[in-house]
Protein backbone atom coordinates (compact mmCIF):
# COMPACT_ATOMS: atom_id res chain seq x y z
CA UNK A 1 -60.58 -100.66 23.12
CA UNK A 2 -63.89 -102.69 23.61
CA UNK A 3 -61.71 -105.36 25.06
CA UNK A 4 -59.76 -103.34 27.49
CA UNK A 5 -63.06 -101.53 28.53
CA UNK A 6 -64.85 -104.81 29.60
CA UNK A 7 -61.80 -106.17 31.31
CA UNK A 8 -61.35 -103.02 33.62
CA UNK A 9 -64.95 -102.86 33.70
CA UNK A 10 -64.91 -99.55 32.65
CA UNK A 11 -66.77 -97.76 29.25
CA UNK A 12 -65.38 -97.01 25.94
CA UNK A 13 -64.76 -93.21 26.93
CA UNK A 14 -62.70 -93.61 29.88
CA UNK A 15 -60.27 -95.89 27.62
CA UNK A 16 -60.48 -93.09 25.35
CA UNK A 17 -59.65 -90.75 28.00
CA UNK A 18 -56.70 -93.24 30.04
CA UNK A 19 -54.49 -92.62 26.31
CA UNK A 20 -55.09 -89.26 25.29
CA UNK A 21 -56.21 -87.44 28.80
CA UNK A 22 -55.68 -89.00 31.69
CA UNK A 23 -55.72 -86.46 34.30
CA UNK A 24 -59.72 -86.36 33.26
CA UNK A 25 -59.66 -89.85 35.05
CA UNK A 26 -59.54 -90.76 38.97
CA UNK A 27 -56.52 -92.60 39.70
CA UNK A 28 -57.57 -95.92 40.63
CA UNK A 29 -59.53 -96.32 37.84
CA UNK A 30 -56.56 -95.06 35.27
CA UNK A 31 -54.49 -97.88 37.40
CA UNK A 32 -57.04 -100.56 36.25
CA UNK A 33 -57.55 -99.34 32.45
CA UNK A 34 -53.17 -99.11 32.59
CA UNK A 35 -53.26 -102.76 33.83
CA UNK A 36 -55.64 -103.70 31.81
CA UNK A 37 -54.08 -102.33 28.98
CA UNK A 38 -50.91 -103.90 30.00
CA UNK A 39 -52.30 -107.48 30.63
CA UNK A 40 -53.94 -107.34 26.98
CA UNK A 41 -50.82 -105.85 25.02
CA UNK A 42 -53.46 -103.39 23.42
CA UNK A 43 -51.20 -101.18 21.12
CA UNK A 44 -53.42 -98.08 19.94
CA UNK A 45 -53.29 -98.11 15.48
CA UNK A 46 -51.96 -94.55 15.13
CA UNK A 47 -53.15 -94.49 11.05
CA UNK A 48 -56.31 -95.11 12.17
CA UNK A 49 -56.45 -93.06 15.61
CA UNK A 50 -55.15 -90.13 12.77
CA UNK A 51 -57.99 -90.44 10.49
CA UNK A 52 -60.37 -89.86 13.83
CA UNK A 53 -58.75 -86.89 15.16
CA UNK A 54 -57.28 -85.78 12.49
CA UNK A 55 -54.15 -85.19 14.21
CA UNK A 56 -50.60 -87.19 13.01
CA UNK A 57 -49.07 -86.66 15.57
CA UNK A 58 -46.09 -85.15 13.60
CA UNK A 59 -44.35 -81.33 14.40
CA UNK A 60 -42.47 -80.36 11.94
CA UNK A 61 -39.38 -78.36 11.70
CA UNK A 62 -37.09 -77.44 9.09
CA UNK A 63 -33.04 -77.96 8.99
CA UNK A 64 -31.18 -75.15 8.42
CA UNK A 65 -28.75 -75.35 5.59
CA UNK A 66 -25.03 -77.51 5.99
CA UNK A 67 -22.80 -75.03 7.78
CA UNK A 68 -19.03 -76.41 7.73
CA UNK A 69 -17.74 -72.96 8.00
CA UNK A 70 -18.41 -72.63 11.53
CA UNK A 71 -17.91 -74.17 14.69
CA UNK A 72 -21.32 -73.96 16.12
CA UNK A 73 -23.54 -76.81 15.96
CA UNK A 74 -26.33 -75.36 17.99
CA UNK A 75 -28.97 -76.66 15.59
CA UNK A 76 -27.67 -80.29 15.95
CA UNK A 77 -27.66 -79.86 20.15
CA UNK A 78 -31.59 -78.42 19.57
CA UNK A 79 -32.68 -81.15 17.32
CA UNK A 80 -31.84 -83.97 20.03
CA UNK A 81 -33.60 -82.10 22.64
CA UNK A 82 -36.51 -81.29 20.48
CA UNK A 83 -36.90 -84.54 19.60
CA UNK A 84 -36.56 -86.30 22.58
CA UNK A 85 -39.66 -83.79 24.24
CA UNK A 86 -41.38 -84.16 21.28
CA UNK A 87 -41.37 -87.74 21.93
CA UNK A 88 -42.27 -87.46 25.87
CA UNK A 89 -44.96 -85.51 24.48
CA UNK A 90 -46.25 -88.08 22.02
CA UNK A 91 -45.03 -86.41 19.52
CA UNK A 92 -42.50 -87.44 15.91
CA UNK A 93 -40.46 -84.70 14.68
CA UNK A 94 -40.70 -84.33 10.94
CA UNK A 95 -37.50 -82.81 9.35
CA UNK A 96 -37.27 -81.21 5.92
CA UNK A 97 -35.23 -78.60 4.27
CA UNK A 98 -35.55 -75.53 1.93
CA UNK A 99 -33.48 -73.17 -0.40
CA UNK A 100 -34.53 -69.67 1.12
CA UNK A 101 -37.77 -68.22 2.64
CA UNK A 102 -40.44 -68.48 -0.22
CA UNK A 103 -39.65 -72.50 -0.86
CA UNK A 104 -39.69 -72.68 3.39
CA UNK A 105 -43.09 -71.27 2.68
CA UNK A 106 -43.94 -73.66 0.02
CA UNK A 107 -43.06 -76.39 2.48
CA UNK A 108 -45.61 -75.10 4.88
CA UNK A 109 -48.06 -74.59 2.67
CA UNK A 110 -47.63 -78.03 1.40
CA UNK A 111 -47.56 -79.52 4.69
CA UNK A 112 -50.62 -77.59 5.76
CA UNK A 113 -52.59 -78.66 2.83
CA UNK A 114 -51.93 -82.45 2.91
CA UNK A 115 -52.24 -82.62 7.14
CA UNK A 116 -48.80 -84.25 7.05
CA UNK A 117 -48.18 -82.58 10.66
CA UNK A 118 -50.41 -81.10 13.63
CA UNK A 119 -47.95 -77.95 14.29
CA UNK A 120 -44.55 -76.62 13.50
CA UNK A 121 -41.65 -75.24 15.41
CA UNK A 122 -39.33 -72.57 14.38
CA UNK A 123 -35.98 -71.51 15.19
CA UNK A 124 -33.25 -68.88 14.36
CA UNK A 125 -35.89 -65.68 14.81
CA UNK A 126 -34.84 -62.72 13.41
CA UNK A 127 -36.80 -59.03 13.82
CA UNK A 128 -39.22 -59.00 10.96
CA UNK A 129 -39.16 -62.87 10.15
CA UNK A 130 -42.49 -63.30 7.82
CA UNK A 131 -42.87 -66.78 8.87
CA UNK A 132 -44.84 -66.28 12.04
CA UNK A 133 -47.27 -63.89 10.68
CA UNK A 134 -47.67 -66.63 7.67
CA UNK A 135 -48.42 -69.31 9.59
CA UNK A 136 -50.89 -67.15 12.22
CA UNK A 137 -52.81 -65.67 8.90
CA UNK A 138 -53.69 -69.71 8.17
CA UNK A 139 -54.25 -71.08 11.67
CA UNK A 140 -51.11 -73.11 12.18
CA UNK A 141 -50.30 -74.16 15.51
CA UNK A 142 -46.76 -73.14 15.86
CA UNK A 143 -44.12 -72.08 18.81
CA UNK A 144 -40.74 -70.45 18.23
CA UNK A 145 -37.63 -70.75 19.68
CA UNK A 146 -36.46 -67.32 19.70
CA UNK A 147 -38.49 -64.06 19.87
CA UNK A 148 -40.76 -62.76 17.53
CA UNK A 149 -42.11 -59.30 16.65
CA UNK A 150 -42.24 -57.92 20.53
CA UNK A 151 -46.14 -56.95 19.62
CA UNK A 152 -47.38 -60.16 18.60
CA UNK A 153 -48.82 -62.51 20.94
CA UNK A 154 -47.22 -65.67 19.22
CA UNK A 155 -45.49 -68.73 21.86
CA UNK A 156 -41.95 -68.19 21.98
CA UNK A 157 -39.33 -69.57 24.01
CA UNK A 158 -35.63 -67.35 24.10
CA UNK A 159 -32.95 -67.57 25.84
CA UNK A 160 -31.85 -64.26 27.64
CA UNK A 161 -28.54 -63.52 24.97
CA UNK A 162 -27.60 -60.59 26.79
CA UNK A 163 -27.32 -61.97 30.39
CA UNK A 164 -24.68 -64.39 28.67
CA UNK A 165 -22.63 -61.50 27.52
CA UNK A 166 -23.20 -59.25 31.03
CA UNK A 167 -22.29 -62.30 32.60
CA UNK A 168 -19.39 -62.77 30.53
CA UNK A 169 -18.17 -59.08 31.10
CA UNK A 170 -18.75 -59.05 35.02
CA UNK A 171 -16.06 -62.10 34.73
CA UNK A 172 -13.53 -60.20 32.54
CA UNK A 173 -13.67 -57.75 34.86
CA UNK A 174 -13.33 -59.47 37.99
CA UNK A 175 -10.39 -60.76 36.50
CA UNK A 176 -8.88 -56.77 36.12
CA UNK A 177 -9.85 -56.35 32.48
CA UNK A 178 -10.11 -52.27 31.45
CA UNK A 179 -10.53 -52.82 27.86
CA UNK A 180 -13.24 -55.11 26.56
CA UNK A 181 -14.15 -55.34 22.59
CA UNK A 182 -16.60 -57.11 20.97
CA UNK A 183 -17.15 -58.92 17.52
CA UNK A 184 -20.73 -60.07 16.72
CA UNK A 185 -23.07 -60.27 13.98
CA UNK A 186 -24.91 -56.93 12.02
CA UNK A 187 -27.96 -54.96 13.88
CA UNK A 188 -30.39 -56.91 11.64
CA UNK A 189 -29.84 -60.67 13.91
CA UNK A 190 -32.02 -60.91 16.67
CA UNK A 191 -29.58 -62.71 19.20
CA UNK A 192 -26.53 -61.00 18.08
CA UNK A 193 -28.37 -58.02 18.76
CA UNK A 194 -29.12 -58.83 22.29
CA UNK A 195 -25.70 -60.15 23.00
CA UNK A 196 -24.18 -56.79 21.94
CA UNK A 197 -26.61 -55.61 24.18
CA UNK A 198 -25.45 -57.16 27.05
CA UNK A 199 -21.93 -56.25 26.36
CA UNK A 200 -22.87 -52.66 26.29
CA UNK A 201 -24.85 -52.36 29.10
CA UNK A 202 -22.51 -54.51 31.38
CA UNK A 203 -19.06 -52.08 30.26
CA UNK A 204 -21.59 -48.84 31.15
CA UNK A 205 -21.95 -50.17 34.71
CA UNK A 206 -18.64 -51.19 35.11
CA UNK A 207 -18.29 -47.18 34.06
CA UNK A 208 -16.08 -48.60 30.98
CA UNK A 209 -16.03 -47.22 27.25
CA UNK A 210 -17.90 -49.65 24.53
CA UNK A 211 -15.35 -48.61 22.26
CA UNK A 212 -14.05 -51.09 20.67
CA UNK A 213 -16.67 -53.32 18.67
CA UNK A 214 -16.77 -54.78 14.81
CA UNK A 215 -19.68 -56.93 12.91
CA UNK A 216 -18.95 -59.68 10.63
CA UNK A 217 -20.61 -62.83 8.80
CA UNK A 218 -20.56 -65.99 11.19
CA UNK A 219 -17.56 -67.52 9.53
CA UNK A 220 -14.41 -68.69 10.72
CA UNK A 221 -12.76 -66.63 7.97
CA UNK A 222 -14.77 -63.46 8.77
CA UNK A 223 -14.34 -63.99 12.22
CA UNK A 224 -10.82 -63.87 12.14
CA UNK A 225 -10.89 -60.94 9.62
CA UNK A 226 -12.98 -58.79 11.64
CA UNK A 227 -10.73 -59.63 15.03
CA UNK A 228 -7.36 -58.79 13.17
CA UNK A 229 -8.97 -55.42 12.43
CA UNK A 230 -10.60 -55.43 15.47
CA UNK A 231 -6.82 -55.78 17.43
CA UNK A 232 -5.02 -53.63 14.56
CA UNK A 233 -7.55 -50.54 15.50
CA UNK A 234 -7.19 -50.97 19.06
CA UNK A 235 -4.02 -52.68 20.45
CA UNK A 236 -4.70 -51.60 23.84
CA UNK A 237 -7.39 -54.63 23.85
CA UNK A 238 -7.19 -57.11 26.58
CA UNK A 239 -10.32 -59.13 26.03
CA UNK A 240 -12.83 -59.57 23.50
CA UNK A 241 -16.27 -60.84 24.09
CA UNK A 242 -17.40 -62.71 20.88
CA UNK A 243 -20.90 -63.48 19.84
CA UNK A 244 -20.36 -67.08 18.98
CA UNK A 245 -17.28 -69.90 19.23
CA UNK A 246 -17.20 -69.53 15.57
CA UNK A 247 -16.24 -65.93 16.44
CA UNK A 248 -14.09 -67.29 19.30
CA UNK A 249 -11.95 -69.46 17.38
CA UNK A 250 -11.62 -66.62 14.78
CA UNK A 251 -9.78 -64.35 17.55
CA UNK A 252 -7.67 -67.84 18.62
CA UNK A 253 -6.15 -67.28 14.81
CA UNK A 254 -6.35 -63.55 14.87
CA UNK A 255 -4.40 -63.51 18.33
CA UNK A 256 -1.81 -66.28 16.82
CA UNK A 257 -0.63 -64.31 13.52
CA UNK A 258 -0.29 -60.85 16.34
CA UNK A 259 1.71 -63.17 18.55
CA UNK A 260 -0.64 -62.48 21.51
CA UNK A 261 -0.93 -65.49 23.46
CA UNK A 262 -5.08 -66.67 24.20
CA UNK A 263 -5.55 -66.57 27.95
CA UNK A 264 -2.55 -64.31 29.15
CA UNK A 265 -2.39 -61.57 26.95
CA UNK A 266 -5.41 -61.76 24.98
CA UNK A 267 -8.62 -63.22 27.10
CA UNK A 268 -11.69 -64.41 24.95
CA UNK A 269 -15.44 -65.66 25.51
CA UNK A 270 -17.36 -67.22 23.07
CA UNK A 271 -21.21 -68.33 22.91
CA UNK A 272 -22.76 -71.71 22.41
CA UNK A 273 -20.20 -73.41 24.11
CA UNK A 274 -19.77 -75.69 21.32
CA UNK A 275 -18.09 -79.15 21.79
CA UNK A 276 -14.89 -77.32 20.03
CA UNK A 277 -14.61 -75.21 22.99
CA UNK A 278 -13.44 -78.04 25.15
CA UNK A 279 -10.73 -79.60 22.70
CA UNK A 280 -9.23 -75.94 21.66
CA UNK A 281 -5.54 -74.79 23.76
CA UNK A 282 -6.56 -72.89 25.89
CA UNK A 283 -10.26 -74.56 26.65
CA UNK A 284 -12.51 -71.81 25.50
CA UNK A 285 -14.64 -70.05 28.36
CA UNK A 286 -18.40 -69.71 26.26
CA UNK A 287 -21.56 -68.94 27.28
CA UNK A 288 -24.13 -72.08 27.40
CA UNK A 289 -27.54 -72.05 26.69
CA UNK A 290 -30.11 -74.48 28.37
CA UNK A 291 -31.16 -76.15 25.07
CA UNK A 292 -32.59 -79.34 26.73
CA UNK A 293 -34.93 -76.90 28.99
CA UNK A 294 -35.93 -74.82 25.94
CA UNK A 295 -37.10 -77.78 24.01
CA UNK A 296 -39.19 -79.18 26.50
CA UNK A 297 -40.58 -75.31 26.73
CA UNK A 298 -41.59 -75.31 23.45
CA UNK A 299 -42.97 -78.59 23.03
CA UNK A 300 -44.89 -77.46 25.78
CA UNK A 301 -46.54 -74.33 24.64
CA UNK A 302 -47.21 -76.43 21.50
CA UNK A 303 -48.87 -79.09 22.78
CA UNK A 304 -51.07 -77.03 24.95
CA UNK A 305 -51.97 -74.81 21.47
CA UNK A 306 -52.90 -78.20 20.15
CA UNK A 307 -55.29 -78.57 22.90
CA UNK A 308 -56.79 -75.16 22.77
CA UNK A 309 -55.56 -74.78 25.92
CA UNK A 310 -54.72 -71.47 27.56
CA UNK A 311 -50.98 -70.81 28.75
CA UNK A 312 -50.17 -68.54 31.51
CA UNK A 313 -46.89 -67.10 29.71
CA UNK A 314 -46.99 -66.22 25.51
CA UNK A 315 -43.04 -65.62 26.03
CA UNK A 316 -40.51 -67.49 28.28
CA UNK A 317 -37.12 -66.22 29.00
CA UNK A 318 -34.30 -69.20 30.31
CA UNK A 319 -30.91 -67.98 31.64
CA UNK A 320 -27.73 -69.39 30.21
CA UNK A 321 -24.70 -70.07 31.98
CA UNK A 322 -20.62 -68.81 31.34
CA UNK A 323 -19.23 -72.21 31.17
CA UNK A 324 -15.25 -70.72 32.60
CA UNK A 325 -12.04 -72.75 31.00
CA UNK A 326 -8.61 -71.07 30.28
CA UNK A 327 -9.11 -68.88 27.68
CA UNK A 328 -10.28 -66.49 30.44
């Protein structure tokens, strides 16, 4: 740093503040310390740059468990964006994994203790999820990506479930549906919730009857269960809005072993629009949600937590998008 400074002609601090805050630094002078910087290949030590600030650099965020029972890999599409804003950031993403809630909370506790990362993100929210309040009780830096209890003041970034599934309705109807069921998860998920939501509220402003609804356990095999039930109880069905492609693809199966035929007699919209919804006959119309936008988001409010800086929103809402194909 001392030789950069005297070759840009500049003092110790501004170098300081060119790496880790340069809009605190006119822009002709950031220019030279950059090109001096440049000219001398000067390639901060990160070990010892940790020891100063005692920051690593490091967010961590924990894998949920190997799911080959369903067709979703949301998780996998998150992870890519999260780590490549992380990274645009400054930032490493530190992956680990746990057997339930009270070894997750070992992890954190052990990761808190050691300083093995500056802040954590969390995913997959649910109403009552202890792991916020946890990690607020001990000063953790932390940002979700879904929404917490609705009267905390935590950073969370969500995207708006139920617009997905109004939007989704508003199509089926367009398209002269009358009879619209859906199959989701139980009352106690957080997005499922809010999709069913959106279902409901969308059929009541059509002036339609939310009849026809069932719950099961995101599984292929429940799925397609709980739709065979679902189409047994009310025959009458056209079109089923379900609360995932897992669910989707469990109404594809359910509609096969009926002998009612996806996309002319049977219509169905899934969410996540997983990569399976593209290779399934019929292409399966889903609901996409902006995962690349929501990463940078919460990277964001992160990194501004880090630097005890305020934000202007605690909570940010991001559309999603009905991604249409011929299922519908």
């Amino acid at each position: 740093m001392a030789e950069v400074a005297r070759a840009a002609h500049v003092s110790l601090q501004t170098v300081s503040n060119a790496l880790n805050a340069p809009e605190r630094v006119r822009a002709d002078t950031l220019a030279r310390v950059l090109a001096a910087i440049d000219k001398l290949g000067y390639q901060p030590n990160q070990v010892a740059r940790s020891l100063r600030t005692r920051r690593t650099r490091h967010i961590g965020y924990r894998l949920d468990p190997d799911r080959s029972d369903t067709a979703s890999v949301l998780q996998d599409r998150f992870l890519h964006a999260l780590t490549t804003a992380a990274e645009s950031a400054g930032h490493r993403v530190l992956l680990f994994s746990s057997g339930g809630i009270s070894a997750e909370l070992t992890c954190y506790e052990d990761m808190l203790r050691t300083g093995s990362v500056d802040g954590f993100v969390l995913s997959g929210i649910d109403p009552g999820d202890p792991r916020p309040a946890w990690l607020a009780e001990r000063g953790a830096a932390f940002a979700c990506f879904g929404r917490p209890d609705p009267d905390s003041n935590y950073l969370w970034v969500d995207v708006d479930g139920a617009a997905g599934t109004q939007a989704a309705v508003d199509h089926l109807v367009a398209a002269g549906h009358r009879e619209i069921g859906f199959l989701g998860w139980s009352s106690t998920s957080g997005p499922g919730e809010q999709r069913r939501r959106g279902w409901l509220r969308a059929l009541q402003r059509h002036g339609l009857r939310p009849d026809h609804h069932i719950t099961a356990l995101d599984t292929l095999q429940d799925g397609t269960r709980a739709a065979l039930e679902l189409l047994g109880r009310a025959p009458t069905i056209t079109a089923i809005v379900a609360a995932s492609d897992t669910f989707a693809l469990g109404c594809y199966a359910a509609a096969r072993s009926v002998g009612r035929e996806i996309g002319r007699e049977l219509a169905v919209i899934g969410v996540d629009d997983s990569p399976t919804a593209s290779l399934v006959t019929p292409a399966l119309t889903s609901v996409r949600q902006p995962l690349e936008e929501v990463a940078k988001e919460v990277m964001s409010l992160l990194v501004a937590k880090l630097k005890d800086q305020r934000v202007q929103h605690n909570g940010i809402v991001l559309a999603p998008s009905l991604m249409i194909r011929e299922s519908a």
